[in-house]
Protein backbone atom coordinates (compact mmCIF):
# COMPACT_ATOMS: atom_id res chain seq x y z
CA UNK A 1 0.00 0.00 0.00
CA UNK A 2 1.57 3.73 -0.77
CA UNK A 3 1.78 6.03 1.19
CA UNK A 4 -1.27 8.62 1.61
CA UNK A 5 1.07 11.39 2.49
CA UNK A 6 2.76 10.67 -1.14
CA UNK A 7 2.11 12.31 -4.44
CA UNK A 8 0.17 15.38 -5.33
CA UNK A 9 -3.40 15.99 -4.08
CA UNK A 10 -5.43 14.20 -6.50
CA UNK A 11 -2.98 11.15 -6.39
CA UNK A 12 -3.72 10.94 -2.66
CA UNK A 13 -7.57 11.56 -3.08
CA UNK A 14 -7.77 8.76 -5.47
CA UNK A 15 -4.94 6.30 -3.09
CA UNK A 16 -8.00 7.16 -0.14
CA UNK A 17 -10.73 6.42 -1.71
CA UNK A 18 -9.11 3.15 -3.25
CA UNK A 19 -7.83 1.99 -0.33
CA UNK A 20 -9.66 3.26 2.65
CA UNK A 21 -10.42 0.83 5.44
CA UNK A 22 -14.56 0.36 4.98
CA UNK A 23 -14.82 -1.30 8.47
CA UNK A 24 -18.40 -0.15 9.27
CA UNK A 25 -18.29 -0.57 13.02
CA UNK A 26 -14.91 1.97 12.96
CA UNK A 27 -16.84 4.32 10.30
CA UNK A 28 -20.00 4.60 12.61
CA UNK A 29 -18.28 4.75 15.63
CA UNK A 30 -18.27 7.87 18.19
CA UNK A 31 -15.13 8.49 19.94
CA UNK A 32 -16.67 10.04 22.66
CA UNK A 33 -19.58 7.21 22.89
CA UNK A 34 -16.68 5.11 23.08
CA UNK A 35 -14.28 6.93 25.07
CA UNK A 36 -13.46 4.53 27.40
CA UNK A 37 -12.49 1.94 24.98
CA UNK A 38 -10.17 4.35 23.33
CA UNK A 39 -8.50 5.12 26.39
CA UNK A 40 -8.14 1.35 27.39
CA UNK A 41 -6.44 1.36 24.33
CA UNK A 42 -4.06 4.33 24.34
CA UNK A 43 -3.20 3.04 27.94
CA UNK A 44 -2.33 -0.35 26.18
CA UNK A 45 -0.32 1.35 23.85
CA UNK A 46 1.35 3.36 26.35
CA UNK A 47 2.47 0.13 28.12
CA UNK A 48 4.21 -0.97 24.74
CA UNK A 49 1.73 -3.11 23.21
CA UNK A 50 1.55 -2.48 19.55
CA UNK A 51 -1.87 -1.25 18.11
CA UNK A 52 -1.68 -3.33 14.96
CA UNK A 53 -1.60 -6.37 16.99
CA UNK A 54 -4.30 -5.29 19.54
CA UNK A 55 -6.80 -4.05 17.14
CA UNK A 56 -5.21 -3.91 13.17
CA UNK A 57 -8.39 -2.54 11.99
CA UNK A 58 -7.91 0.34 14.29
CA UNK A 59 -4.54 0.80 13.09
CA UNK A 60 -5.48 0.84 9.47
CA UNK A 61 -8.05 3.17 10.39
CA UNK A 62 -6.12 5.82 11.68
CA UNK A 63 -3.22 5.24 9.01
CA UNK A 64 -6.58 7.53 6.91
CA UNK A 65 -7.17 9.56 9.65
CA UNK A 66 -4.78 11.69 10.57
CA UNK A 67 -6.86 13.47 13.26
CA UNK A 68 -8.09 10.53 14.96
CA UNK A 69 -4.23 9.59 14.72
CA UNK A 70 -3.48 12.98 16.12
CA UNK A 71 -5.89 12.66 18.92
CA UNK A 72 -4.52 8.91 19.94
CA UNK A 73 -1.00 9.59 19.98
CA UNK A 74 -1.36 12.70 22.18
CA UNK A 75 -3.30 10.71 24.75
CA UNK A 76 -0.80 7.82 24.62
CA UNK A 77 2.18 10.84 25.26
CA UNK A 78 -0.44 12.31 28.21
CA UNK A 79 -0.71 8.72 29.78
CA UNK A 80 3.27 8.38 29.43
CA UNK A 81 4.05 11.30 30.89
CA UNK A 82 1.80 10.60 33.99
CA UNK A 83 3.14 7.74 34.18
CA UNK A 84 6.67 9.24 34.67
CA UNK A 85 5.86 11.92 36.88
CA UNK A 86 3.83 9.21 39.12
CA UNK A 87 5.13 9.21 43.03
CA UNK A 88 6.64 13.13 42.22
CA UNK A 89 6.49 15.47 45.48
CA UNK A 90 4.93 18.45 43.74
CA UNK A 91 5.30 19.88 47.13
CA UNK A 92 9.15 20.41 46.69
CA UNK A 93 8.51 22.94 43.91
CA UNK A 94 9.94 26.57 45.07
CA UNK A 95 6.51 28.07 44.40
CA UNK A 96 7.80 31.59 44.33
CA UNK A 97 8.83 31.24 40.83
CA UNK A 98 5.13 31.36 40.05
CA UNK A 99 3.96 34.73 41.53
């Protein structure tokens, strides 16, 4: 499969609608009607599990979506970076620095 970020415009107009994933239960779905699935996910994926093995429908899915991608990958980085901070004693911070 190409690339969708390839090629001029129309090239990549015709590539999507060629080869577009046509899953109907991704196409009808509601990401916030199904928020907490997509979160189980992204916390999945934050653990190191690979998407395309969890769900590769998913992953084909957002190969075509780019803001759906968008979306995912930022909440995979949020749950990360919780992760990392997890245990830290905010109450160290020189709050002066602030004012």
């Amino acid at each position: 499969m190409s690339n969708v970020n390839d090629g001029d415009p129309l090239e990549r107009l015709f590539d999507f609608i060629e080869n577009a994933p046509a899953d109907e239960a991704l196409i009808k779905m509601d990401c916030n009607d199904c928020c907490e699935k997509i979160t189980q996910l992204a916390e999945q994926v934050a653990n190191g599990a690979d998407l395309n093995e969890i769900w590769p429908e998913m992953q084909k899915f957002m190969n075509y979506w780019g803001d759906c991608r968008e979306e995912f990958d930022a909440l995979v980085a949020v749950i990360q970076q919780e992760r990392a901070h997890e245990g830290f004693d905010f109450t160290d911070i020189d709050h002066s620095v602030f004012s």
